[in-house]
N, C-alpha and C. Protein backbone atom coordinates (compact mmCIF):
# COMPACT_ATOMS: atom_id res chain seq x y z
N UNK A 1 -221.36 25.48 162.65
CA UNK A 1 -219.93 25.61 162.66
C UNK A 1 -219.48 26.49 163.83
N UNK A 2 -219.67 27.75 163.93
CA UNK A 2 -219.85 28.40 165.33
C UNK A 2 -220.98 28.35 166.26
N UNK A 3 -220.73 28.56 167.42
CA UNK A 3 -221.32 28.00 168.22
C UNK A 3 -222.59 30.30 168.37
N UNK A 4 -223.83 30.11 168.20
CA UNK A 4 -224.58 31.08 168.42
C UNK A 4 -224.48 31.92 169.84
N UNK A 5 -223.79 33.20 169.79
CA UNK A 5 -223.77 33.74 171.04
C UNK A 5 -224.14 34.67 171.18
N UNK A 6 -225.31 34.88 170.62
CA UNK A 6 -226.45 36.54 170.54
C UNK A 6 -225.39 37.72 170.44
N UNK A 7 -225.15 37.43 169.53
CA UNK A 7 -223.96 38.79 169.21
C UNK A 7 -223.15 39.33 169.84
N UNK A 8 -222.63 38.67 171.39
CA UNK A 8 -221.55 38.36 171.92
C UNK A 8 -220.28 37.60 171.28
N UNK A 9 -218.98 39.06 171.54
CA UNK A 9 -217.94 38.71 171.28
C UNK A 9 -217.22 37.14 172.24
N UNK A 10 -216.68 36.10 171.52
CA UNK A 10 -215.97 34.84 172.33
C UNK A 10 -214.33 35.24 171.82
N UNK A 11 -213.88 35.63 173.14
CA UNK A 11 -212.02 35.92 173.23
C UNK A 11 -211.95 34.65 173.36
N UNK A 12 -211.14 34.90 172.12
CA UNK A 12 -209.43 33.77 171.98
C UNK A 12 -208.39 33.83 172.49
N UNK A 13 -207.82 33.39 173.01
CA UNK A 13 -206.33 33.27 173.27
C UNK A 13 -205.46 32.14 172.95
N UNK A 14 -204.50 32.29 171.70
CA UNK A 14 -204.22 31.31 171.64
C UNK A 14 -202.98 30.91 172.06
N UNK A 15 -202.61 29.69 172.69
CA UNK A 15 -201.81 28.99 173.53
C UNK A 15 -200.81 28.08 172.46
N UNK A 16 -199.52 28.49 172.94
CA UNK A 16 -198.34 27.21 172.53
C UNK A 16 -198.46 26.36 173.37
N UNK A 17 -198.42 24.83 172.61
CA UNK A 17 -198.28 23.56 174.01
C UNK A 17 -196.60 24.06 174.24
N UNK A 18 -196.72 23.56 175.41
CA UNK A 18 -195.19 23.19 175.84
C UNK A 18 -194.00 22.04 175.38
N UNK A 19 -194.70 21.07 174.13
CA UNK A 19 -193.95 20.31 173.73
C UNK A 19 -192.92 21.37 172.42
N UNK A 20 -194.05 22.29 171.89
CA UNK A 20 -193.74 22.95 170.97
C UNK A 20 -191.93 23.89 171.79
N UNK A 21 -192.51 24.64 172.59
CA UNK A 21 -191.10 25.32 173.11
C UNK A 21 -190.12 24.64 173.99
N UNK A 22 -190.31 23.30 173.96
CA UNK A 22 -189.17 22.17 174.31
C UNK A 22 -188.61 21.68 172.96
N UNK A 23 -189.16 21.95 172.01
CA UNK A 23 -188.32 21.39 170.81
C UNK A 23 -186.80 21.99 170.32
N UNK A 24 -186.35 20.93 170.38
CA UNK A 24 -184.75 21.80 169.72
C UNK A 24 -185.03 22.56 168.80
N UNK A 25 -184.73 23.53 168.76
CA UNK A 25 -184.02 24.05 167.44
C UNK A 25 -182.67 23.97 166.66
N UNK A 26 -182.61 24.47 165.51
CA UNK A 26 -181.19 24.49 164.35
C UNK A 26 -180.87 25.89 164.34
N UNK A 27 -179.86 25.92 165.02
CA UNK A 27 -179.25 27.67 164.21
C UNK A 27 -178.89 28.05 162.94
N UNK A 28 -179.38 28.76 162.65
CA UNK A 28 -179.40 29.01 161.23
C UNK A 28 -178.00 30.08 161.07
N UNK A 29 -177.29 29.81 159.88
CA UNK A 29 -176.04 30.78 159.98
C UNK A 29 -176.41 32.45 159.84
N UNK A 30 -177.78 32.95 159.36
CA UNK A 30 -178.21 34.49 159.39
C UNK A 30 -178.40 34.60 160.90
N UNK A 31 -178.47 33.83 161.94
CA UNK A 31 -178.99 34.29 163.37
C UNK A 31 -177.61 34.89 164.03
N UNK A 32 -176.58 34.62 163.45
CA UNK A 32 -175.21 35.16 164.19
C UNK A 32 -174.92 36.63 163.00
N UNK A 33 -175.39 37.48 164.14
CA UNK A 33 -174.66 38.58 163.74
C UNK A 33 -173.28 39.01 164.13
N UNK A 34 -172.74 39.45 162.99
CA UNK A 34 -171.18 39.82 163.15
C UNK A 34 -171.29 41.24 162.19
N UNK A 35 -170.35 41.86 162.59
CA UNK A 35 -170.13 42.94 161.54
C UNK A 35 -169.02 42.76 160.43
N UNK A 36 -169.45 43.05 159.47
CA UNK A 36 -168.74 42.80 158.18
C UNK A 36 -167.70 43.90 158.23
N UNK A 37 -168.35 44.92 157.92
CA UNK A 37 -167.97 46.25 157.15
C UNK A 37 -168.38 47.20 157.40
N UNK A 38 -167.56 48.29 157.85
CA UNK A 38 -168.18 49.31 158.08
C UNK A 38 -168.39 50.63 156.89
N UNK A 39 -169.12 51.52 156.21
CA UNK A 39 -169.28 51.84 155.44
C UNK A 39 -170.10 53.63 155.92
N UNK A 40 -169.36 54.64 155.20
CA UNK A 40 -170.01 55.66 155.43
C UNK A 40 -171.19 56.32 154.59
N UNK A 41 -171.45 57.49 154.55
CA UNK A 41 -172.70 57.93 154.23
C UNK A 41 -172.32 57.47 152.31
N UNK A 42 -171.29 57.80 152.35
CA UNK A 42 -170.90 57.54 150.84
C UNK A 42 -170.86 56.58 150.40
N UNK A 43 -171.27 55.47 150.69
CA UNK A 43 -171.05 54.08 150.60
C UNK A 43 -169.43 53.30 150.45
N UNK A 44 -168.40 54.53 150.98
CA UNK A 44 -167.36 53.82 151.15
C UNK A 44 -166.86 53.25 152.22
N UNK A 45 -166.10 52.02 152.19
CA UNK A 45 -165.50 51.51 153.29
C UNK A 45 -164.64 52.26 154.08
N UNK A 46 -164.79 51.64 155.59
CA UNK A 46 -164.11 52.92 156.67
C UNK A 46 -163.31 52.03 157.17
N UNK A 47 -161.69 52.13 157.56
CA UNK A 47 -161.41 51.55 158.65
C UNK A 47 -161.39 51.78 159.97
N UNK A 48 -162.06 51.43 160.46
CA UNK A 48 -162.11 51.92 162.03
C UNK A 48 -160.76 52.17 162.58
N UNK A 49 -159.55 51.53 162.34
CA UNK A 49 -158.51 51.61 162.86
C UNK A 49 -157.50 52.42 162.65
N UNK A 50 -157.56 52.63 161.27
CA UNK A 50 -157.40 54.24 160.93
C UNK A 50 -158.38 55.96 161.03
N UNK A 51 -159.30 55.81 161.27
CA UNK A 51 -160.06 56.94 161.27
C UNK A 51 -160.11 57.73 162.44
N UNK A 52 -159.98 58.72 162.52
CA UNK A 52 -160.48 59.66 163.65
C UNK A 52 -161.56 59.87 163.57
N UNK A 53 -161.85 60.31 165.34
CA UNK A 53 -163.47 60.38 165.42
C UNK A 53 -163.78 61.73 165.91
N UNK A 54 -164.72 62.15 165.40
CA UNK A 54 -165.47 63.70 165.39
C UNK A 54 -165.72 64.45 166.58
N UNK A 55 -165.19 65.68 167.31
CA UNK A 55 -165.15 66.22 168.31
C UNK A 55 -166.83 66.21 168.80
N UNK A 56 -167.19 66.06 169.80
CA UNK A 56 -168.83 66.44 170.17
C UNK A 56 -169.14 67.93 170.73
C-alpha cells in the first residue's frame, strides 16, 4: 500500500486542480456582513446617533 522508503520521510503537498478554483460559486446570505446593532458592555442597545463619545 505504501511504497518502502527506509524510514525516510515522503513530503506531500497537496494541490487544488484549477478546474476546482474556476468553479462558480453561490453566495451564501451569512457571507454579507452588515451591522445590525450596536450593543454595550450591558447588553443594551446604543444609538450611535444619539450618544456621545468618550474624551481620550
Amino acid at each position: 500500500m505504501y511504497p518502502d522508503t527506509n524510514g525516510q520521510r515522503i513530503e506531500l503537498s497537496p494541490t487544488i486542480p484549477q478546474w476546482v478554483i474556476d468553479m462558480p460559486t453561490e453566495l451564501h446570505p451569512n457571507d454579507i456582513r452588515s451591522l445590525v446593532r450596536t450593543l454595550n458592555l450591558l447588553g443594551q442597545e446604543v444609538e450611535l446617533n444619539d450618544s456621545t463619545k468618550a474624551l481620550q
